[in-house]
N, C-alpha and C. Protein backbone atom coordinates (compact mmCIF):
# COMPACT_ATOMS: atom_id res chain seq x y z
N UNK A 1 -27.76 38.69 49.63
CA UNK A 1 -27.43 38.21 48.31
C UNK A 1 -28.39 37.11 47.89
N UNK A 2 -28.93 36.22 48.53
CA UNK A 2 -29.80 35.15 48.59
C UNK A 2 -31.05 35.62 48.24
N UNK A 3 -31.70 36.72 48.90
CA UNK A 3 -32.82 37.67 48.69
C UNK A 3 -32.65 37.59 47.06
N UNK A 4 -31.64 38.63 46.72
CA UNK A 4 -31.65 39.17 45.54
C UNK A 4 -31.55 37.81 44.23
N UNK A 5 -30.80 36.80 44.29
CA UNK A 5 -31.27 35.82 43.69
C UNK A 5 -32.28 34.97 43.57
N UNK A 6 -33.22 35.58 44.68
CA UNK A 6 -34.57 34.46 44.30
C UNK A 6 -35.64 35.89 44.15
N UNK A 7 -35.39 37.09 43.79
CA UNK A 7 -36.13 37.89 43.68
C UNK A 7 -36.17 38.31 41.96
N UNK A 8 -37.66 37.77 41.57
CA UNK A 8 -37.68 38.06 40.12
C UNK A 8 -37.76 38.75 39.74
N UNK A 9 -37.19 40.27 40.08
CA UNK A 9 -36.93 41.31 39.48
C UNK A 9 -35.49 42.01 39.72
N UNK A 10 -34.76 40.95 40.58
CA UNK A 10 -33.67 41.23 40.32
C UNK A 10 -32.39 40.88 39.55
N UNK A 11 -31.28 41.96 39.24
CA UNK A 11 -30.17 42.10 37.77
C UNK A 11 -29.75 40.66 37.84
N UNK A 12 -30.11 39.77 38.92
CA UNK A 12 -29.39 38.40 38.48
C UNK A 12 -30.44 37.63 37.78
N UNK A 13 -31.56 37.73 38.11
CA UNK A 13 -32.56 37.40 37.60
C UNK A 13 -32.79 37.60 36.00
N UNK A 14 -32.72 38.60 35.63
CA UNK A 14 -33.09 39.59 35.22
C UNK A 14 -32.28 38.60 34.06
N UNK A 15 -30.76 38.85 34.42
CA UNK A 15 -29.23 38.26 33.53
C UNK A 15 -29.87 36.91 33.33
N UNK A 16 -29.86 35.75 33.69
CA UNK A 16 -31.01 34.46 33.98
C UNK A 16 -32.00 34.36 32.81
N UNK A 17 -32.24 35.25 33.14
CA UNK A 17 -33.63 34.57 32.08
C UNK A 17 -33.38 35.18 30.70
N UNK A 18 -32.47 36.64 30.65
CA UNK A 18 -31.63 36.30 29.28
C UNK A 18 -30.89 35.40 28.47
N UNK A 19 -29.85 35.10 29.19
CA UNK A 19 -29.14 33.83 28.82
C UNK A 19 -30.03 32.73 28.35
N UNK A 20 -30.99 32.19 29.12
CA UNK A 20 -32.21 31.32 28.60
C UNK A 20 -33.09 31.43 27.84
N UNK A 21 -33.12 32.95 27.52
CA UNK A 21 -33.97 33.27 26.61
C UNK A 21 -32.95 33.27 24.80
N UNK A 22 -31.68 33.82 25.05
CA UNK A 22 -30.96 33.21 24.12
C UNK A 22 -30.73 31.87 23.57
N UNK A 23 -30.46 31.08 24.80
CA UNK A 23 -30.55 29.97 24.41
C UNK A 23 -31.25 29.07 24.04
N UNK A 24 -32.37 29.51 24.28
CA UNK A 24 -33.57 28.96 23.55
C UNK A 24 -33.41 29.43 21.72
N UNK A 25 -33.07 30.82 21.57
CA UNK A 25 -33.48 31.06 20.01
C UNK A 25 -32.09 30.48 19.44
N UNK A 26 -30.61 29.54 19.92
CA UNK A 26 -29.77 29.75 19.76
C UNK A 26 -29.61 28.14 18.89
N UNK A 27 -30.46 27.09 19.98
CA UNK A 27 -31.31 26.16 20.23
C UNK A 27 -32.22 25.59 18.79
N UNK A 28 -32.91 27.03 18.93
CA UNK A 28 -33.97 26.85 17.55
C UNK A 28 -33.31 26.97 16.45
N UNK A 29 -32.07 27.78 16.41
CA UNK A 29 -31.38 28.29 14.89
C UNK A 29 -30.59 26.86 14.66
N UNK A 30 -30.20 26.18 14.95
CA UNK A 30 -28.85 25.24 15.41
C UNK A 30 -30.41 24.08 14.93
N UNK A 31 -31.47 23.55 15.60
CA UNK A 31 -32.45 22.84 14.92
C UNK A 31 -32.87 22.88 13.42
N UNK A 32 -32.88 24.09 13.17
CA UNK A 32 -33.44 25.05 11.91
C UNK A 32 -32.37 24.48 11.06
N UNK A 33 -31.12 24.73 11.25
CA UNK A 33 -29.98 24.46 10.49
C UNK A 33 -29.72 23.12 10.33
N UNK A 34 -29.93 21.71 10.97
CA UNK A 34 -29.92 21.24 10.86
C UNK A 34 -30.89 20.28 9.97
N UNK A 35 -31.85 20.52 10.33
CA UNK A 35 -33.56 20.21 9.22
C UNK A 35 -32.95 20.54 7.94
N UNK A 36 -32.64 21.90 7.51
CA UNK A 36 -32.34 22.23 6.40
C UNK A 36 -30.77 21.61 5.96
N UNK A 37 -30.28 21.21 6.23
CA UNK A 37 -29.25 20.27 6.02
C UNK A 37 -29.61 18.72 5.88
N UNK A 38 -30.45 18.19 6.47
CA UNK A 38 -30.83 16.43 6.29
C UNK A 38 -30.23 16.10 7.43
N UNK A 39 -29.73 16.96 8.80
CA UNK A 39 -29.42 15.80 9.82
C UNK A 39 -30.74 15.81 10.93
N UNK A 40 -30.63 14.76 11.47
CA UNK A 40 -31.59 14.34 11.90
C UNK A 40 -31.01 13.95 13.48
N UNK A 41 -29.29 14.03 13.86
CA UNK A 41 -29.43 13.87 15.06
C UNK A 41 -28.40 15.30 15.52
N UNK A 42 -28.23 15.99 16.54
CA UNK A 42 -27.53 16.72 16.97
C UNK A 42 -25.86 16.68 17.45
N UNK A 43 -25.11 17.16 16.56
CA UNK A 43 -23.58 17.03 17.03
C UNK A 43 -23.31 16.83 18.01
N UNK A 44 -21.87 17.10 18.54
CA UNK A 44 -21.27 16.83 19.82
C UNK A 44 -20.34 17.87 19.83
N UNK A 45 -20.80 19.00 20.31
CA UNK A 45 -20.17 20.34 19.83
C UNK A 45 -18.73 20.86 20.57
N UNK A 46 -18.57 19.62 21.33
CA UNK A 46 -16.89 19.76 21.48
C UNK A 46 -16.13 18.83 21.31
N UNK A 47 -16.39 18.49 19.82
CA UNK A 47 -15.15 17.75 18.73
C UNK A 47 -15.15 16.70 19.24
N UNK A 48 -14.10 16.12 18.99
CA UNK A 48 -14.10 14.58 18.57
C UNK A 48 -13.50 13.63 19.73
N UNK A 49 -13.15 14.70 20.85
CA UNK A 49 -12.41 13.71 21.95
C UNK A 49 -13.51 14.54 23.18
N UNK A 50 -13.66 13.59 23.89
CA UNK A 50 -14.52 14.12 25.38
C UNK A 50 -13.64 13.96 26.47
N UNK A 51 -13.86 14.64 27.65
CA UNK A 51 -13.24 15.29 28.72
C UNK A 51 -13.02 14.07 29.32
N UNK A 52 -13.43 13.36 28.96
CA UNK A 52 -12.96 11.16 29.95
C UNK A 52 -11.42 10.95 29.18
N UNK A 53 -11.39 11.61 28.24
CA UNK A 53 -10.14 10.87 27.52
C UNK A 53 -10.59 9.88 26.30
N UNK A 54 -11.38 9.52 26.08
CA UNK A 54 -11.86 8.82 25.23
C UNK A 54 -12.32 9.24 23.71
N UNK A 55 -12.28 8.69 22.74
CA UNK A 55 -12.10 8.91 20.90
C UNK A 55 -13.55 8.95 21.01
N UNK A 56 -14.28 9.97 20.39
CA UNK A 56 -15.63 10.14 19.91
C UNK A 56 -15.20 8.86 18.36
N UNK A 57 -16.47 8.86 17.82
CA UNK A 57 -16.54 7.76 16.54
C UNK A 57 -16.42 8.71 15.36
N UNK A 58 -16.86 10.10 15.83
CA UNK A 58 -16.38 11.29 14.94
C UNK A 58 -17.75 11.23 14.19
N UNK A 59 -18.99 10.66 13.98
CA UNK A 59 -20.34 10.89 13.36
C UNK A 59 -21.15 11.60 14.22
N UNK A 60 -22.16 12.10 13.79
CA UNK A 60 -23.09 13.12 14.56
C UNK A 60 -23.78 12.14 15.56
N UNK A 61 -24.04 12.29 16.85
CA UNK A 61 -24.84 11.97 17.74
C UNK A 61 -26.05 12.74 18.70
N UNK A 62 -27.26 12.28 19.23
CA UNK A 62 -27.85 12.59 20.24
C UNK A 62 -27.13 12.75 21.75
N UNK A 63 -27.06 14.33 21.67
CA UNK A 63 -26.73 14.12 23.56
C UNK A 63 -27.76 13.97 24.07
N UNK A 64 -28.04 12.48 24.96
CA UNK A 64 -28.97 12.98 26.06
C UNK A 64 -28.85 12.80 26.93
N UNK A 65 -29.58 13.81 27.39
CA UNK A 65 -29.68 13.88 29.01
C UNK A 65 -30.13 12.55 30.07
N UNK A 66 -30.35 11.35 29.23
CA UNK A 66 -31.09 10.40 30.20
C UNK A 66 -29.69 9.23 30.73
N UNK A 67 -29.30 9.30 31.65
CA UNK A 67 -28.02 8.67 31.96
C UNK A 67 -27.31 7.46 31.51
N UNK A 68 -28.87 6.54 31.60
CA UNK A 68 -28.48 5.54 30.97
C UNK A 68 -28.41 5.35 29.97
N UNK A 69 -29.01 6.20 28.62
CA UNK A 69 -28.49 5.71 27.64
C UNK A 69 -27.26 6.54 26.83
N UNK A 70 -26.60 7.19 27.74
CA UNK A 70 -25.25 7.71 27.63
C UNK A 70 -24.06 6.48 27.17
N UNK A 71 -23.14 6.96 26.33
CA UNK A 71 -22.70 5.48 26.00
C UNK A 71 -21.18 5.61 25.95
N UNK A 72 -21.31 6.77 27.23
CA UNK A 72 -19.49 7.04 27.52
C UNK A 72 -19.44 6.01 28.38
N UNK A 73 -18.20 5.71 29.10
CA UNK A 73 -17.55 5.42 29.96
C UNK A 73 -17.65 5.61 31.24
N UNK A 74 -17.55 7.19 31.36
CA UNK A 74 -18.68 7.90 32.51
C UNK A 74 -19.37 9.01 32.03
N UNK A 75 -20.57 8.85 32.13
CA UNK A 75 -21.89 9.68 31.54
C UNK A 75 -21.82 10.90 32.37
N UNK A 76 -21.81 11.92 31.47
CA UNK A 76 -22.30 13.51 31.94
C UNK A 76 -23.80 13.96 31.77
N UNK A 77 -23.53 14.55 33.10
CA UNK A 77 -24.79 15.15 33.17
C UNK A 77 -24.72 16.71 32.93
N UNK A 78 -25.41 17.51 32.27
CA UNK A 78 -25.68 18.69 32.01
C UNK A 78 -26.13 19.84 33.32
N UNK A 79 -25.45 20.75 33.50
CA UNK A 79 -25.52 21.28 34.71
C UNK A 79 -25.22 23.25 34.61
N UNK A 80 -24.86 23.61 35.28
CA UNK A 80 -25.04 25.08 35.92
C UNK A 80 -24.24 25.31 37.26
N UNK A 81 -22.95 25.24 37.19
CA UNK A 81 -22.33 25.21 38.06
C UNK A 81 -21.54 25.98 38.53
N UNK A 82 -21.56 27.20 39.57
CA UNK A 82 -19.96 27.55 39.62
C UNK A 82 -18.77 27.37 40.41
N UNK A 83 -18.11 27.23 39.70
CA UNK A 83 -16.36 26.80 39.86
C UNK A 83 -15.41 27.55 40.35
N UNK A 84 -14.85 27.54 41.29
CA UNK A 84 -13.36 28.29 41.11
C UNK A 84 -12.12 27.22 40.89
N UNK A 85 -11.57 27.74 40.21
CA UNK A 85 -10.20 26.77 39.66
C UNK A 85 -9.31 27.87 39.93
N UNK A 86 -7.52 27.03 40.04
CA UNK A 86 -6.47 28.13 40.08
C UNK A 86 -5.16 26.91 40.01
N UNK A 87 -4.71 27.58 39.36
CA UNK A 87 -3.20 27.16 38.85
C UNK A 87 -2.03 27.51 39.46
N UNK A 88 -1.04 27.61 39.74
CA UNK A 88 0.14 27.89 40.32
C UNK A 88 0.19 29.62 40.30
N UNK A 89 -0.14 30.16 39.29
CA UNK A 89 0.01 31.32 38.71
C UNK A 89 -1.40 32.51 39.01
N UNK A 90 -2.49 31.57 39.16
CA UNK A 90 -3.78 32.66 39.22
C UNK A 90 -4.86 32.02 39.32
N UNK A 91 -6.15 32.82 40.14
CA UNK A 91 -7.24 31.94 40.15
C UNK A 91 -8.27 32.49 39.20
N UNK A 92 -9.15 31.77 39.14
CA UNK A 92 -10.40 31.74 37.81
C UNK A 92 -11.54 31.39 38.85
N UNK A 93 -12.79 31.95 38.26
CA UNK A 93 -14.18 31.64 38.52
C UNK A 93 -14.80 31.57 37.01
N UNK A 94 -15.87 30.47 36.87
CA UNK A 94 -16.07 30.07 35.48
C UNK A 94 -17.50 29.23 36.25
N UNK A 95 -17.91 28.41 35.19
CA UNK A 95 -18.79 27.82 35.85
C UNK A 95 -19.34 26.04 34.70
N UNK A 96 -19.29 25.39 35.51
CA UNK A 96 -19.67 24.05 34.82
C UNK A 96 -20.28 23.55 33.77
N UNK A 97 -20.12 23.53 32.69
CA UNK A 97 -21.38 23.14 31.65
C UNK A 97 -21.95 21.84 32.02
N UNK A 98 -20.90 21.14 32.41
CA UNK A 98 -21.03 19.66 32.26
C UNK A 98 -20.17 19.02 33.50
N UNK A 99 -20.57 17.77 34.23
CA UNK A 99 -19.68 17.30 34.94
C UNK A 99 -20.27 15.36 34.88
N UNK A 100 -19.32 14.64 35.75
CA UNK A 100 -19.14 13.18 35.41
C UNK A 100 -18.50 12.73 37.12
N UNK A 101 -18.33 11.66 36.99
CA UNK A 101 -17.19 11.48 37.83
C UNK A 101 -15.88 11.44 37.63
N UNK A 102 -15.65 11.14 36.30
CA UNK A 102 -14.47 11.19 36.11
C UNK A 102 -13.83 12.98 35.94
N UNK A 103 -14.65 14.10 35.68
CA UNK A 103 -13.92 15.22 35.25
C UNK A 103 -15.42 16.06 35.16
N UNK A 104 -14.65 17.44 34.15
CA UNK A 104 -16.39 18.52 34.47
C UNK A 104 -16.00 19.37 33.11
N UNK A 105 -16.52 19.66 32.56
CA UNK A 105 -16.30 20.63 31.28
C UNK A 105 -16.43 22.05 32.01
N UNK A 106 -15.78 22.92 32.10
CA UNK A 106 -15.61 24.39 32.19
C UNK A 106 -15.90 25.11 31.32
N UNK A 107 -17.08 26.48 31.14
CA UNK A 107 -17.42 27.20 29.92
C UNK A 107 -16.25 28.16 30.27
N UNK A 108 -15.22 28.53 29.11
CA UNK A 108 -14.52 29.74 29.81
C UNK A 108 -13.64 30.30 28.54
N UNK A 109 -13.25 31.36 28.37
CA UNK A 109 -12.53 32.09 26.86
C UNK A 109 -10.99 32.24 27.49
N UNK A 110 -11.05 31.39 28.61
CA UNK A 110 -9.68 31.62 29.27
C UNK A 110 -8.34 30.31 29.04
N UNK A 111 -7.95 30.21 27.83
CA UNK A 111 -7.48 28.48 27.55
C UNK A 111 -6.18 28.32 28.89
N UNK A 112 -6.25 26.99 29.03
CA UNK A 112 -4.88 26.79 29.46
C UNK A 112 -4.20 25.39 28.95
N UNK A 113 -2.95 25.48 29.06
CA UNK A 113 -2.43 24.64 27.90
C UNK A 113 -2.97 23.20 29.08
N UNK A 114 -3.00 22.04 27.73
CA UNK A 114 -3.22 20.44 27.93
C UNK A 114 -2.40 20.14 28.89
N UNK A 115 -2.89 19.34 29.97
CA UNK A 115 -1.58 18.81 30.49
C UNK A 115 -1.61 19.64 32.31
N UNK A 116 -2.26 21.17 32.32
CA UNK A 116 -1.56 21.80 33.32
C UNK A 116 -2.89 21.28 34.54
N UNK A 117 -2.12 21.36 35.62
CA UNK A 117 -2.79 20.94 36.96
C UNK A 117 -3.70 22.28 37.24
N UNK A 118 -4.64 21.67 37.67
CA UNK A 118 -5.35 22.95 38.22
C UNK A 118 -6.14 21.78 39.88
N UNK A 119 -6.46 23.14 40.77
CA UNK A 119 -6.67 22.92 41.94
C UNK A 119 -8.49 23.29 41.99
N UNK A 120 -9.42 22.76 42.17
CA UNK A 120 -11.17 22.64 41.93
C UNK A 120 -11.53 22.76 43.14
N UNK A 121 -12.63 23.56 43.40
CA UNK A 121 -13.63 24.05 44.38
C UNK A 121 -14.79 24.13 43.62
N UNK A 122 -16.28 23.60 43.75
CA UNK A 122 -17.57 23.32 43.11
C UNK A 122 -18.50 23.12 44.66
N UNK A 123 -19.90 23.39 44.45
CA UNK A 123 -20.73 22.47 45.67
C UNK A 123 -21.34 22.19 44.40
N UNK A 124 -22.42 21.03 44.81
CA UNK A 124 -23.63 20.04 43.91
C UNK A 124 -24.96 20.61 44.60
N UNK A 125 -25.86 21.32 43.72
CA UNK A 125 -27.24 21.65 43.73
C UNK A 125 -27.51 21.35 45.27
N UNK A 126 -28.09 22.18 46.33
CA UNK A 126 -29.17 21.09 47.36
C UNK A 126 -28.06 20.56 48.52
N UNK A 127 -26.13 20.95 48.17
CA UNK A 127 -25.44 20.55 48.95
C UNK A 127 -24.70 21.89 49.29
N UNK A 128 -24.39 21.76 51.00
CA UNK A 128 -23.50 22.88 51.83
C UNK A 128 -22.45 22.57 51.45
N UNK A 129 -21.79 21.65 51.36
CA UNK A 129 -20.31 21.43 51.70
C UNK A 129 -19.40 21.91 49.98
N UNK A 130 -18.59 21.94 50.28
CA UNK A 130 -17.63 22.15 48.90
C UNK A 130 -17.10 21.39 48.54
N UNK A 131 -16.69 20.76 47.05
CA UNK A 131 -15.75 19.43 46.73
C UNK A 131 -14.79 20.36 46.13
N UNK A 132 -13.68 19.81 46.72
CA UNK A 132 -12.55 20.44 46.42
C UNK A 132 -11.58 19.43 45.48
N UNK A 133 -11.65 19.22 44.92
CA UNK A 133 -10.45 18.01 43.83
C UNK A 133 -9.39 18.66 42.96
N UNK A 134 -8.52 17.51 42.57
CA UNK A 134 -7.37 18.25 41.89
C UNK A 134 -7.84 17.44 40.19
N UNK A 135 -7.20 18.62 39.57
CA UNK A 135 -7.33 18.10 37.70
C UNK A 135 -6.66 18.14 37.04
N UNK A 136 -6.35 18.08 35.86
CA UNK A 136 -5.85 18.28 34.98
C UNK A 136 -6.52 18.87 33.37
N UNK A 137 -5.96 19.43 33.15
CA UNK A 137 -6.08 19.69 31.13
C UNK A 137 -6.27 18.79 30.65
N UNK A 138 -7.54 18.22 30.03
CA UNK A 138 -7.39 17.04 29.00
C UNK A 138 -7.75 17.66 27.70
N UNK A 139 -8.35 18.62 27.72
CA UNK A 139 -8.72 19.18 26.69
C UNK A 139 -9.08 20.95 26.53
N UNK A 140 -8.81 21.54 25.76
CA UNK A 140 -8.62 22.91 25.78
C UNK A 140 -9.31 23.41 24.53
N UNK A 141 -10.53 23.81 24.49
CA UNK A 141 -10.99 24.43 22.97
C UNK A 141 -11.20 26.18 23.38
N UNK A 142 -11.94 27.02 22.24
CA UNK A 142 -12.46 28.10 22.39
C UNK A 142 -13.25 28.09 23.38
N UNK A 143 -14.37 26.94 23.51
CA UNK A 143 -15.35 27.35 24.23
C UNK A 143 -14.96 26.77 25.87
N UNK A 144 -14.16 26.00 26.21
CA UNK A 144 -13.94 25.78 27.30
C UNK A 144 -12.86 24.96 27.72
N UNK A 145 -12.95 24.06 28.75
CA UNK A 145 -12.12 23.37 29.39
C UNK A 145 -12.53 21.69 29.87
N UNK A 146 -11.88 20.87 29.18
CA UNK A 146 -12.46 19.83 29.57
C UNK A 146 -11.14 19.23 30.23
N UNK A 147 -11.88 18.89 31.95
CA UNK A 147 -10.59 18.66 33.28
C UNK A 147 -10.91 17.34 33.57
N UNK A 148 -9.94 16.73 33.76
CA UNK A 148 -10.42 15.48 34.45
C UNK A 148 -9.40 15.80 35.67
N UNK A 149 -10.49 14.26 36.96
CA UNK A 149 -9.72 14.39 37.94
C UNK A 149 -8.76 13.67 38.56
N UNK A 150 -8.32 14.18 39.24
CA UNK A 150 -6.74 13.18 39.01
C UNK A 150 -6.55 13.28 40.94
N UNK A 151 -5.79 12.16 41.54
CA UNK A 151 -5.60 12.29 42.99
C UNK A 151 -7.32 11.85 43.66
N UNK A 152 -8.27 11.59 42.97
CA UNK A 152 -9.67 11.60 43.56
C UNK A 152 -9.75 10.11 44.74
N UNK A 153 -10.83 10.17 45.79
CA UNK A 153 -10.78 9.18 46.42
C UNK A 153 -11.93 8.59 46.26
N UNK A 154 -11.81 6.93 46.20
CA UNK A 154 -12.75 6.45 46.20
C UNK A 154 -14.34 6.91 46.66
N UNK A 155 -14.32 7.75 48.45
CA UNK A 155 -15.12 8.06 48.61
C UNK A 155 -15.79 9.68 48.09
N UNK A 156 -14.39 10.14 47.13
CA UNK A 156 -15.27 11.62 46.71
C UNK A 156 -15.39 10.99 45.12
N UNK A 157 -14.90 10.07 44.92
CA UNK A 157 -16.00 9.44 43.56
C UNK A 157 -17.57 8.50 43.99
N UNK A 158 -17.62 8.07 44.89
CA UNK A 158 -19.05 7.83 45.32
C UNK A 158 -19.89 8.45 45.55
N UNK A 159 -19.43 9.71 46.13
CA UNK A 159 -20.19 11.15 46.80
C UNK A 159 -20.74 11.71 45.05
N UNK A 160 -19.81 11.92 44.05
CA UNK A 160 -20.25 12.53 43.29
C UNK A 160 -21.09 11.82 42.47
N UNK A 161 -20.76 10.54 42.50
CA UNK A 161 -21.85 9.69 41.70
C UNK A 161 -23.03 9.03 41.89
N UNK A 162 -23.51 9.40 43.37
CA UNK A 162 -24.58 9.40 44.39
C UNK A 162 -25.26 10.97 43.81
N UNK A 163 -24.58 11.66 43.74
CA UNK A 163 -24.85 13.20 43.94
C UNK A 163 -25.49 13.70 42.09
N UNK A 164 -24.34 13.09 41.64
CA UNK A 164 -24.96 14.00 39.87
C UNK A 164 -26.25 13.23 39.75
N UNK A 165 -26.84 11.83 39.95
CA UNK A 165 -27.91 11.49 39.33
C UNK A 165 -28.89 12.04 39.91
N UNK A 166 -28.95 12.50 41.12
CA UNK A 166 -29.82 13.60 41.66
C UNK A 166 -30.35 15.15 41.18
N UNK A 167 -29.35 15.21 40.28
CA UNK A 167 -29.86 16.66 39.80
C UNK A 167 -30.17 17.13 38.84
């Protein structure tokens, strides 16, 4: 399986550089649209509350990617991750848009209501081991899942915050 993911002609590959190749023209239309409108900085395309729990100011902002001048609470980093999550009822595989220490945004068309516990399995880029944490629903849109974590220990919040600025 390892073969076949680092082999550039293979269907995962293949899937890979579609997705990126979309997102690039998806990228440009979303720029395009904006120029022709008069904005000049890029939304925050999942509304007005972020996965920390915390009130966006509700005006358009720059996401960036550079940590420090992130001006949450706890700064996300942009990522490629996959996830398995599972609830009392069923498990899910999905995969990370976004993660923090405090929580991780989930891309997924699968909602679950605010509020419900879910049980997290993830590794971090470059790492063997698995972080396993518990979450919650803080937020539930179309496009995903924003979890925070809940029960976390001091030392698997150091691990991860040693770990995201690395990648």
């Amino acid at each position: 399986m390892m073969d076949d993911a680092n082999n550039s002609n293979s269907p995962f590959q293949k899937i890979i550089r579609k997705l990126a190749s979309e997102a690039k023209e998806i990228e440009a239309r979303s720029k395009a649209d904006r120029r022709k409108n008069g904005q000049t900085s890029k939304p925050d395309h999942r509304g007005d509350e972020n996965t920390d729990g915390e009130e966006d100011s509700g005006r358009s902002r720059r996401i960036d990617m550079d940590l420090s001048r992130e001006r949450r609470k706890y700064p996300r980093k942009s990522c490629f991750l996959s996830v398995h999550y599972a609830t009392d009822e069923r498990a899910y595989q999905e995969f990370i848009h976004d993660i923090s220490t405090a929580g991780i945004f989930i891309e997924t068309r699968q909602p679950l209501p605010i509020g419900q516990n879910i049980a997290l399995t993830f590794s971090l880029p470059s790492r063997h081991e698995n972080i396993k944490l518990n979450g919650t629903i803080a937020r539930s849109t179309p496009k995903g899942l924003g979890v925070k974590f809940v029960q976390q220990s001091v030392d698997q919040k150091n691990y991860l915050s040693s770990h995201i600025v690395d990648m």
